[in-house]
PDB file of N, CA and C in Angstrom:
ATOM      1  N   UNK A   1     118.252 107.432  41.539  1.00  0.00           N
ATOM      2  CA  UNK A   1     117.196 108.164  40.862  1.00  0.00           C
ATOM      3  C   UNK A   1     115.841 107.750  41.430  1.00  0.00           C
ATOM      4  N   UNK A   2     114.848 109.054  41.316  1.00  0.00           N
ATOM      5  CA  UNK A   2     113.542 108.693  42.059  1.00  0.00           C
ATOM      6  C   UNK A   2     112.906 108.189  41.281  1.00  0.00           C
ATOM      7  N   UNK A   3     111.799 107.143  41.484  1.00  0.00           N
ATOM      8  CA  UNK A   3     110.964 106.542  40.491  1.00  0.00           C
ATOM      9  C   UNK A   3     109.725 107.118  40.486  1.00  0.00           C
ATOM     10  N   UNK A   4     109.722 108.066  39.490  1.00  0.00           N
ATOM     11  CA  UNK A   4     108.454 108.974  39.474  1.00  0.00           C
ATOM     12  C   UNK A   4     106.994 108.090  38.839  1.00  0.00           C
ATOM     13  N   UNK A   5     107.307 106.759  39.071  1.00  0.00           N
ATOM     14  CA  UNK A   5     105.762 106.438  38.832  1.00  0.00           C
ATOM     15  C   UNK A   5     105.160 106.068  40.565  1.00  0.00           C
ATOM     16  N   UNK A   6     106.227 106.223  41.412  1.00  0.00           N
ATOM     17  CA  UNK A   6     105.287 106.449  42.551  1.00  0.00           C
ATOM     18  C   UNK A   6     104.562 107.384  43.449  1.00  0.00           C
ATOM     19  N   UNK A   7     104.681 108.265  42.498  1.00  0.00           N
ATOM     20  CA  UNK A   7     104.324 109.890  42.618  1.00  0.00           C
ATOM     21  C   UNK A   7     102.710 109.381  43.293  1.00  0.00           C
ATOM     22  N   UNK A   8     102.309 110.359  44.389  1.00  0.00           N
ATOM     23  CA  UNK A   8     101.166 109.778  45.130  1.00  0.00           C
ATOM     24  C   UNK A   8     100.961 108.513  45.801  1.00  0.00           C
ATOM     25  N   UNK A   9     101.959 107.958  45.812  1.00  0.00           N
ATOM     26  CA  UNK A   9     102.174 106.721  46.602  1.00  0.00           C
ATOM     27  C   UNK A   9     102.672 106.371  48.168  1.00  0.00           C
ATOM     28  N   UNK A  10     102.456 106.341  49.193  1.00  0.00           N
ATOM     29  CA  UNK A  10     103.334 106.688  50.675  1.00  0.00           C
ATOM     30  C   UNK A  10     104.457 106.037  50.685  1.00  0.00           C
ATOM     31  N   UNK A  11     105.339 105.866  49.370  1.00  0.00           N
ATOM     32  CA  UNK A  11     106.609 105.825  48.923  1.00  0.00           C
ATOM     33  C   UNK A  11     107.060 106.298  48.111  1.00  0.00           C
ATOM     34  N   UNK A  12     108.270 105.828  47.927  1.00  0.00           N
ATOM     35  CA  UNK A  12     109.383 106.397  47.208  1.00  0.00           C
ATOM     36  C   UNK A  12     110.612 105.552  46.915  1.00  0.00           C
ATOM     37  N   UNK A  13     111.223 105.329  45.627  1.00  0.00           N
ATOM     38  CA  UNK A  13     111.881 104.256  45.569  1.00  0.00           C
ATOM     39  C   UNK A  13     113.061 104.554  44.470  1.00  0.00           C
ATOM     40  N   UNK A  14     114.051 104.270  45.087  1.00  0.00           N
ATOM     41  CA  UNK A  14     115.483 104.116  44.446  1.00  0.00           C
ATOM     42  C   UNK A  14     116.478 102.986  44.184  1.00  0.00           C
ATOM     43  N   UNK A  15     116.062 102.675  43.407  1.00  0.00           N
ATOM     44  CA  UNK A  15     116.696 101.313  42.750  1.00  0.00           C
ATOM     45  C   UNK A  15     115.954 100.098  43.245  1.00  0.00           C
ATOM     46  N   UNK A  16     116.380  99.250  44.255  1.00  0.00           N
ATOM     47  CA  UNK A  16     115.655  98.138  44.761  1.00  0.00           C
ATOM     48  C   UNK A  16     115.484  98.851  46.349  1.00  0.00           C
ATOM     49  N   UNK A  17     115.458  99.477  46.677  1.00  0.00           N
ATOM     50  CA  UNK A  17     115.371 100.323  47.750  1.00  0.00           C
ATOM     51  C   UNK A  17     113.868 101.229  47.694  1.00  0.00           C
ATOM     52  N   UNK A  18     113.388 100.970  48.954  1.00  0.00           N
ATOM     53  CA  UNK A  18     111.487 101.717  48.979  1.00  0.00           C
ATOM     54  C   UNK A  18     111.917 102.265  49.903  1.00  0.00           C
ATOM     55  N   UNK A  19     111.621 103.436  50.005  1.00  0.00           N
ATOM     56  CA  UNK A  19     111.159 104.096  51.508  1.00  0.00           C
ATOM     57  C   UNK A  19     109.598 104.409  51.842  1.00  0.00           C
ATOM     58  N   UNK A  20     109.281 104.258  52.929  1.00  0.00           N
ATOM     59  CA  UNK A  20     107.813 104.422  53.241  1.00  0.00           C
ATOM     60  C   UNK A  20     107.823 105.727  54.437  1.00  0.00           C
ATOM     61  N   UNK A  21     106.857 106.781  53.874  1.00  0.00           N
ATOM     62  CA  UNK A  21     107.157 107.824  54.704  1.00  0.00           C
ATOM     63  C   UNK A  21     105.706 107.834  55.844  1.00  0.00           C
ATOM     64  N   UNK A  22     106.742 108.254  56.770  1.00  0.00           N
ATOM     65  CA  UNK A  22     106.020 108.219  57.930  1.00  0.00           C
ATOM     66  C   UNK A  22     104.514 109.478  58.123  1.00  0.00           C
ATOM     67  N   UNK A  23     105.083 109.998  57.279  1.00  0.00           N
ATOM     68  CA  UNK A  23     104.074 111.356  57.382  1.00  0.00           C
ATOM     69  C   UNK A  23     102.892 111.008  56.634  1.00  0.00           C
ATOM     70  N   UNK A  24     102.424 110.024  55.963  1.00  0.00           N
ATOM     71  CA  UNK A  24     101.478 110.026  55.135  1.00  0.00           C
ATOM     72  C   UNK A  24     100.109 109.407  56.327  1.00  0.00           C
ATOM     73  N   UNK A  25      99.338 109.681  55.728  1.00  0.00           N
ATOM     74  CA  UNK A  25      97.821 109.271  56.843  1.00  0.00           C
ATOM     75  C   UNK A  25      97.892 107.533  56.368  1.00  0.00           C
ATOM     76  N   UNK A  26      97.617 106.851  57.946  1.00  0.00           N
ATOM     77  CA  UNK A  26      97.224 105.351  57.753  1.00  0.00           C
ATOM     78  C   UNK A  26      96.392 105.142  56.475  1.00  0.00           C
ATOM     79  N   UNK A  27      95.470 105.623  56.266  1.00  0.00           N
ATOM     80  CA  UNK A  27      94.643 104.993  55.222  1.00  0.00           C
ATOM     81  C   UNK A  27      95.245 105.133  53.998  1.00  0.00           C
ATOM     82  N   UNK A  28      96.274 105.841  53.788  1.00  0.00           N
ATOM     83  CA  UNK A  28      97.029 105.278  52.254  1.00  0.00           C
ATOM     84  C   UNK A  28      98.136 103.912  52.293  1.00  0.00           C
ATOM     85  N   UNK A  29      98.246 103.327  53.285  1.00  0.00           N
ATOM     86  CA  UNK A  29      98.396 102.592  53.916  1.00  0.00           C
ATOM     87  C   UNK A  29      97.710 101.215  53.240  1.00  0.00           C
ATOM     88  N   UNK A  30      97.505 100.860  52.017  1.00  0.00           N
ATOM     89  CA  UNK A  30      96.103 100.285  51.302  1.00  0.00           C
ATOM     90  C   UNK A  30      96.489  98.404  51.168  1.00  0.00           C
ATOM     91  N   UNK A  31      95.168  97.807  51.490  1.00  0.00           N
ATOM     92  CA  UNK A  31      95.481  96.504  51.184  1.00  0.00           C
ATOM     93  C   UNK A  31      95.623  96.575  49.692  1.00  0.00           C
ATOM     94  N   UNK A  32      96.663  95.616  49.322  1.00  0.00           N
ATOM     95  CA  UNK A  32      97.008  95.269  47.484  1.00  0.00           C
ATOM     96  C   UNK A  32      97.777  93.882  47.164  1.00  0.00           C
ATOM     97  N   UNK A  33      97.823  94.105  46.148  1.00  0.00           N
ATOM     98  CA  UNK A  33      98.683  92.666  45.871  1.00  0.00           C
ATOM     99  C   UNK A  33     100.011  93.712  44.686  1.00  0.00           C
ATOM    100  N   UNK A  34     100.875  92.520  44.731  1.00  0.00           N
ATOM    101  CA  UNK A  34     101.566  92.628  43.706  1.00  0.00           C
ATOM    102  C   UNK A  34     101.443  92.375  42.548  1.00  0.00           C
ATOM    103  N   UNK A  35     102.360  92.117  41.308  1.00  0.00           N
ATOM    104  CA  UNK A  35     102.282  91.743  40.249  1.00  0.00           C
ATOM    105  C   UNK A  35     103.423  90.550  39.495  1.00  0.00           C
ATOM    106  N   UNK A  36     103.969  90.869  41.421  1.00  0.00           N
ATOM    107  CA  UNK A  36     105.401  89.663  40.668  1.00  0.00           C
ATOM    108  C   UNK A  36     105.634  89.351  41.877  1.00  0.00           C
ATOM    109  N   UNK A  37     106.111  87.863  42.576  1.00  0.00           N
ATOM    110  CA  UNK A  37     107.211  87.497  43.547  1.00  0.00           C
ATOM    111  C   UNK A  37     108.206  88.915  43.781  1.00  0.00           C
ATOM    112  N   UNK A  38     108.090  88.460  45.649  1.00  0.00           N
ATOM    113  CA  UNK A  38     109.140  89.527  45.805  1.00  0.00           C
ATOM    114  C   UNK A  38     109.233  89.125  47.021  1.00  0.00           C
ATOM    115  N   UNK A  39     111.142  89.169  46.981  1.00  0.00           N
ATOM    116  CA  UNK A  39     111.946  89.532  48.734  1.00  0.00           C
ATOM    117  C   UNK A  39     112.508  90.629  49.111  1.00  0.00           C
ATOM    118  N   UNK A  40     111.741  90.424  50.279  1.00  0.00           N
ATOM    119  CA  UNK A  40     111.516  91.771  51.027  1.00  0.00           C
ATOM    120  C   UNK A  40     112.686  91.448  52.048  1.00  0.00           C
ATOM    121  N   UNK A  41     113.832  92.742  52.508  1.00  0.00           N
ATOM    122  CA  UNK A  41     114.493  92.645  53.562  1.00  0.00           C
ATOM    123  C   UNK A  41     114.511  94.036  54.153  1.00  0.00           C
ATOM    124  N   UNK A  42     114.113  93.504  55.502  1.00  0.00           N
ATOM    125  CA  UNK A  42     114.435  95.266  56.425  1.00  0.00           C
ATOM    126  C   UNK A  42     115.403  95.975  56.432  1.00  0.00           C
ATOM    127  N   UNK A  43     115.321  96.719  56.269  1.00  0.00           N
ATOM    128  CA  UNK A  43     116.402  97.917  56.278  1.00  0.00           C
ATOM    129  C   UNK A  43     116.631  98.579  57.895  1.00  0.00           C
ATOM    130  N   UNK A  44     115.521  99.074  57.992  1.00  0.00           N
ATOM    131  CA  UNK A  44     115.448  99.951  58.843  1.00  0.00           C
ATOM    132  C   UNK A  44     113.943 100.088  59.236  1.00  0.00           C
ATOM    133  N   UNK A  45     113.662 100.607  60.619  1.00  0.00           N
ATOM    134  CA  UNK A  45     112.160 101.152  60.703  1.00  0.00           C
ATOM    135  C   UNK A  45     111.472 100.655  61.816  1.00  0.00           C
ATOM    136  N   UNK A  46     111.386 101.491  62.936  1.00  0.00           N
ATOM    137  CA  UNK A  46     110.586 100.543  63.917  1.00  0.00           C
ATOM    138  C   UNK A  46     108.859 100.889  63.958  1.00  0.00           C
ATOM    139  N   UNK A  47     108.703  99.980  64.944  1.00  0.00           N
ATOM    140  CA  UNK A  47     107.038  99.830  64.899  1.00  0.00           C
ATOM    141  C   UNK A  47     105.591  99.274  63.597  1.00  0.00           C
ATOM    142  N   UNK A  48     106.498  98.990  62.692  1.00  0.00           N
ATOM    143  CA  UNK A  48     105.890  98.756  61.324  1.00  0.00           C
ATOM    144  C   UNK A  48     105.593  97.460  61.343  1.00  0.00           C
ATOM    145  N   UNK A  49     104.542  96.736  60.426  1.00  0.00           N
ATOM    146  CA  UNK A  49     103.930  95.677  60.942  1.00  0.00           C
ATOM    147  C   UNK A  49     103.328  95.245  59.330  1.00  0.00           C
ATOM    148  N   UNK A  50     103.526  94.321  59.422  1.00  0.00           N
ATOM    149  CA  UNK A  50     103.274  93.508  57.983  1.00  0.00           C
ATOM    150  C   UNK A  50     102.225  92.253  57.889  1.00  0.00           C
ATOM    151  N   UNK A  51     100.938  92.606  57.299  1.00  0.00           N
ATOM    152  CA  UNK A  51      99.848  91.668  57.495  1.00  0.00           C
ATOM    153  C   UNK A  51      99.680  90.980  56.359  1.00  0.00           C
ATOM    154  N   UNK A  52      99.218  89.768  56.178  1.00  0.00           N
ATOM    155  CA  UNK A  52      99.027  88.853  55.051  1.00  0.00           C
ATOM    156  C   UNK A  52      97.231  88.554  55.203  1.00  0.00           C
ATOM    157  N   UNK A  53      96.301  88.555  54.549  1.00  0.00           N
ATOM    158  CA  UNK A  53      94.672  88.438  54.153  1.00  0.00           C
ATOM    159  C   UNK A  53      94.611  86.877  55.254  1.00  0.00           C
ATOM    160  N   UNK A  54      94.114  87.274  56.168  1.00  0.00           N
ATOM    161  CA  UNK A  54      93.476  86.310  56.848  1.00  0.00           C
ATOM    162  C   UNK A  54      94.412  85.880  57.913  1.00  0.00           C
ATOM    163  N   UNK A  55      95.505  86.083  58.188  1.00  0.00           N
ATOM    164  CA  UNK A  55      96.845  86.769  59.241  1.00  0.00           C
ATOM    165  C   UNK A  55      96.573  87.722  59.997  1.00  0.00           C
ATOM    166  N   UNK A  56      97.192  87.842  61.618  1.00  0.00           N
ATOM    167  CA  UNK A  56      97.308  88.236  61.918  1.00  0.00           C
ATOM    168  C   UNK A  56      98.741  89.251  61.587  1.00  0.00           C
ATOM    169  N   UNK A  57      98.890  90.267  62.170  1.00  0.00           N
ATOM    170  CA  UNK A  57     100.308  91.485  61.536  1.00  0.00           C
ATOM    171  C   UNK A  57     100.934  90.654  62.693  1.00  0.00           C
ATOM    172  N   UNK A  58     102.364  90.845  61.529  1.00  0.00           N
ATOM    173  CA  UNK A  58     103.683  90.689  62.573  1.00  0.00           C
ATOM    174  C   UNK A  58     104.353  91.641  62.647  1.00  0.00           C
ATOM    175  N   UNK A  59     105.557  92.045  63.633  1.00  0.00           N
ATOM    176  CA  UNK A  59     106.397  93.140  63.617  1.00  0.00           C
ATOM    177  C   UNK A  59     107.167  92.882  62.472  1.00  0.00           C
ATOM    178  N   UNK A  60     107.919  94.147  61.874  1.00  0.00           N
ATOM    179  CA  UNK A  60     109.079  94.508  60.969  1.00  0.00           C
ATOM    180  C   UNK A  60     110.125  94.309  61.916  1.00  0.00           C
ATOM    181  N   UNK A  61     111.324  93.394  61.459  1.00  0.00           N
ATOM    182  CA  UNK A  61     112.752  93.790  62.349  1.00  0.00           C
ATOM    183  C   UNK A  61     113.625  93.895  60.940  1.00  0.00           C
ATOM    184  N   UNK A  62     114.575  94.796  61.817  1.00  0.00           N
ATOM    185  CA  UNK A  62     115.759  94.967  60.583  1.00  0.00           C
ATOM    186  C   UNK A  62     116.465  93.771  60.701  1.00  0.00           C
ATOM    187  N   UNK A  63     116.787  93.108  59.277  1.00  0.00           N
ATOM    188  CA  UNK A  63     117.729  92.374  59.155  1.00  0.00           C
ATOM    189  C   UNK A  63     116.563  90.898  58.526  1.00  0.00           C
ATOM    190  N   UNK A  64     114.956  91.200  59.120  1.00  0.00           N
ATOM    191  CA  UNK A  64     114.491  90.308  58.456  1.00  0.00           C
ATOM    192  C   UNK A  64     114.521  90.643  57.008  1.00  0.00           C
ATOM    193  N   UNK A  65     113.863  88.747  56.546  1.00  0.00           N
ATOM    194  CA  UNK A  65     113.782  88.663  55.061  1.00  0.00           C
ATOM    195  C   UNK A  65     112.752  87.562  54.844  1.00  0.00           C
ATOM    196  N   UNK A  66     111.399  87.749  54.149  1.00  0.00           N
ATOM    197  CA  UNK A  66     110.838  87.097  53.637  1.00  0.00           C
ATOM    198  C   UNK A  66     109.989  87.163  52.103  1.00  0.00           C
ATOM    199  N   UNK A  67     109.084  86.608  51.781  1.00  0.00           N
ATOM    200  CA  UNK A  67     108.691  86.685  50.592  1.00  0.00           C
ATOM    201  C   UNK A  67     107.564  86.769  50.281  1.00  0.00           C
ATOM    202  N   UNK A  68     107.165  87.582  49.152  1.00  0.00           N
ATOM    203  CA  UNK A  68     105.241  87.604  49.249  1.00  0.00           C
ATOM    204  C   UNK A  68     105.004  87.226  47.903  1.00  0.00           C
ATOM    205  N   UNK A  69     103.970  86.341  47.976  1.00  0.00           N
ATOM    206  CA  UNK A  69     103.732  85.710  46.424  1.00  0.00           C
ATOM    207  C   UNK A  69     102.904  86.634  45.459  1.00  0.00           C
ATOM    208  N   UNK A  70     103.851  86.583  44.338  1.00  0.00           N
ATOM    209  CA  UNK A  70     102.683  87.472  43.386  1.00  0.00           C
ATOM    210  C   UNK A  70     100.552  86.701  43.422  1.00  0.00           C
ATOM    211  N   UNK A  71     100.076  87.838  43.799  1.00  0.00           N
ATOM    212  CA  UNK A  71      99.026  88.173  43.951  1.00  0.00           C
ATOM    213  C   UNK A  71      98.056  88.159  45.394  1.00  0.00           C
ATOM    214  N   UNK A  72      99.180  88.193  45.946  1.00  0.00           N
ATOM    215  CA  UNK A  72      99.160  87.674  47.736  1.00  0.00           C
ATOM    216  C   UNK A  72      98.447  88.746  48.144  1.00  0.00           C
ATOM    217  N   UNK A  73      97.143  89.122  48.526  1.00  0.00           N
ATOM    218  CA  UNK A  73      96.791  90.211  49.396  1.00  0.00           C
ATOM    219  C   UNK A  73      97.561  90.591  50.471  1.00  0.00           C
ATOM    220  N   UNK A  74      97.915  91.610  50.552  1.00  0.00           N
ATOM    221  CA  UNK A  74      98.881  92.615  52.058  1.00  0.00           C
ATOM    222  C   UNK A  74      98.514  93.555  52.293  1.00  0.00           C
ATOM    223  N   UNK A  75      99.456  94.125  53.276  1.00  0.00           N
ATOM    224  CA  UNK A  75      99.018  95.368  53.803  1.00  0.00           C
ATOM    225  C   UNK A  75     100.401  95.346  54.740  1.00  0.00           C
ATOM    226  N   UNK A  76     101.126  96.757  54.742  1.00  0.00           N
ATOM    227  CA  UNK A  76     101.549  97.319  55.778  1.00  0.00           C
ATOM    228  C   UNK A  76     100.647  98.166  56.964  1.00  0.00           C
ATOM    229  N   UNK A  77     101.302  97.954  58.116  1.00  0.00           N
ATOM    230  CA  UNK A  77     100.439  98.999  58.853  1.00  0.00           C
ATOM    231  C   UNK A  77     102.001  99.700  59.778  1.00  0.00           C
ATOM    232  N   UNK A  78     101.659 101.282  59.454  1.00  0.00           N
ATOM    233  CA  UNK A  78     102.482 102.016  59.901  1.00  0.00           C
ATOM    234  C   UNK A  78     102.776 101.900  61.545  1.00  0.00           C
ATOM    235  N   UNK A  79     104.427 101.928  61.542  1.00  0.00           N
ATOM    236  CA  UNK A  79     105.098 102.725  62.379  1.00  0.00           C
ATOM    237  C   UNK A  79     105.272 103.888  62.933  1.00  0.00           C
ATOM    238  N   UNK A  80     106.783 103.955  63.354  1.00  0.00           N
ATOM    239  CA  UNK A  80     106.838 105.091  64.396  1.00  0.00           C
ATOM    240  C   UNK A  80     108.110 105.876  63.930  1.00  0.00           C
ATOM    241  N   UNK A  81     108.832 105.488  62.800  1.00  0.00           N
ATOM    242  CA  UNK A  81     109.531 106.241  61.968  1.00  0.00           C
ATOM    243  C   UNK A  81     109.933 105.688  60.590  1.00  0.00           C
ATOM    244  N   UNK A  82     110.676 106.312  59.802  1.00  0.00           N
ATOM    245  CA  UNK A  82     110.756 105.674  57.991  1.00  0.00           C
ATOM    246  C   UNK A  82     111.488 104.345  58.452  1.00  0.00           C
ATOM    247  N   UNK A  83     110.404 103.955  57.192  1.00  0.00           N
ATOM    248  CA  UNK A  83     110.509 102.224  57.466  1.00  0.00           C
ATOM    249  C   UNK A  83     111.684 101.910  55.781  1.00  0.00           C
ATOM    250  N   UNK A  84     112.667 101.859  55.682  1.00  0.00           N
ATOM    251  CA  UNK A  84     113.543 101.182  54.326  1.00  0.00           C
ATOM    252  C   UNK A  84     113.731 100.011  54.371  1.00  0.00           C
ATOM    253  N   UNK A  85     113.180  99.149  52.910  1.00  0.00           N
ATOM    254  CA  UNK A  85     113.354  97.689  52.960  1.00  0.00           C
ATOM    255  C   UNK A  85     113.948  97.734  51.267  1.00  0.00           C
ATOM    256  N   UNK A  86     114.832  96.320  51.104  1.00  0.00           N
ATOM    257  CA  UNK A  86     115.041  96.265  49.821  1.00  0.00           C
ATOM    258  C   UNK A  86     114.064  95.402  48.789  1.00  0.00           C
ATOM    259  N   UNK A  87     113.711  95.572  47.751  1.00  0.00           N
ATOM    260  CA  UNK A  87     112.637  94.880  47.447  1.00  0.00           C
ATOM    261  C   UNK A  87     113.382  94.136  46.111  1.00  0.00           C
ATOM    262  N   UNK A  88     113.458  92.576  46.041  1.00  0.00           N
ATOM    263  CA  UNK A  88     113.956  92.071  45.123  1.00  0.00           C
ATOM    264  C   UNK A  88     112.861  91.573  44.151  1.00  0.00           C
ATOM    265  N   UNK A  89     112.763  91.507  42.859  1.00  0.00           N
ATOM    266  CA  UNK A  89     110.953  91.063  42.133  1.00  0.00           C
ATOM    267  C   UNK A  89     112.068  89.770  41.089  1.00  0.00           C
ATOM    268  N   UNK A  90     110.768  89.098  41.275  1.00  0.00           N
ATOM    269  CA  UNK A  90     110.780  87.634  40.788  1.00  0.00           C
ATOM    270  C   UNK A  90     109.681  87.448  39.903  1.00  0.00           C
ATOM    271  N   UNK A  91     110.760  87.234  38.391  1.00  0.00           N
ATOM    272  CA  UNK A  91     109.422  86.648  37.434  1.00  0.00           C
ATOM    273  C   UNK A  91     108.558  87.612  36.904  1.00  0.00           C
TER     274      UNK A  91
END
């Protein structure tokens, strides 16, 4: 089932599963934080790049897995096709 509170969001999300669509313009693309711990694992998606506030971006690979602390400033910066990661929330 779709989670219609991400309606206007450059996702879309089914269960612990996000998809990030490629078609949306970079600038929705937005630095934010979370509201809870969360592990993140690639799914799928090349060219996508994951920045942390005062970091340089690293590449996305499938099969990685790491973690972003609730209230951690981020930012994705788009790829070159749909990027799917599973998103586990902590706390």
């Amino acid at each position: 089932m779709i989670d219609v509170a991400t309606f206007g969001k450059p996702y879309w999300e089914d269960g612990e599963i996000r998809t990030f669509d490629i078609s949306k313009d970079d600038d929705e693309y937005v630095w934010h934080r979370d509201r809870t711990d969360r592990e993140i694992e690639i799914l799928e998606g090349d060219g996508w790049q994951f920045q942390l506030d005062g970091c340089l971006p690293w590449l996305l690979e499938k099969g990685m897995v790491f973690d972003i602390t609730k209230l951690e400033l981020h930012r994705l910066i788009k790829g070159i096709n749909t990027l799917r990661i599973r998103i586990v929330k902590r706390g």
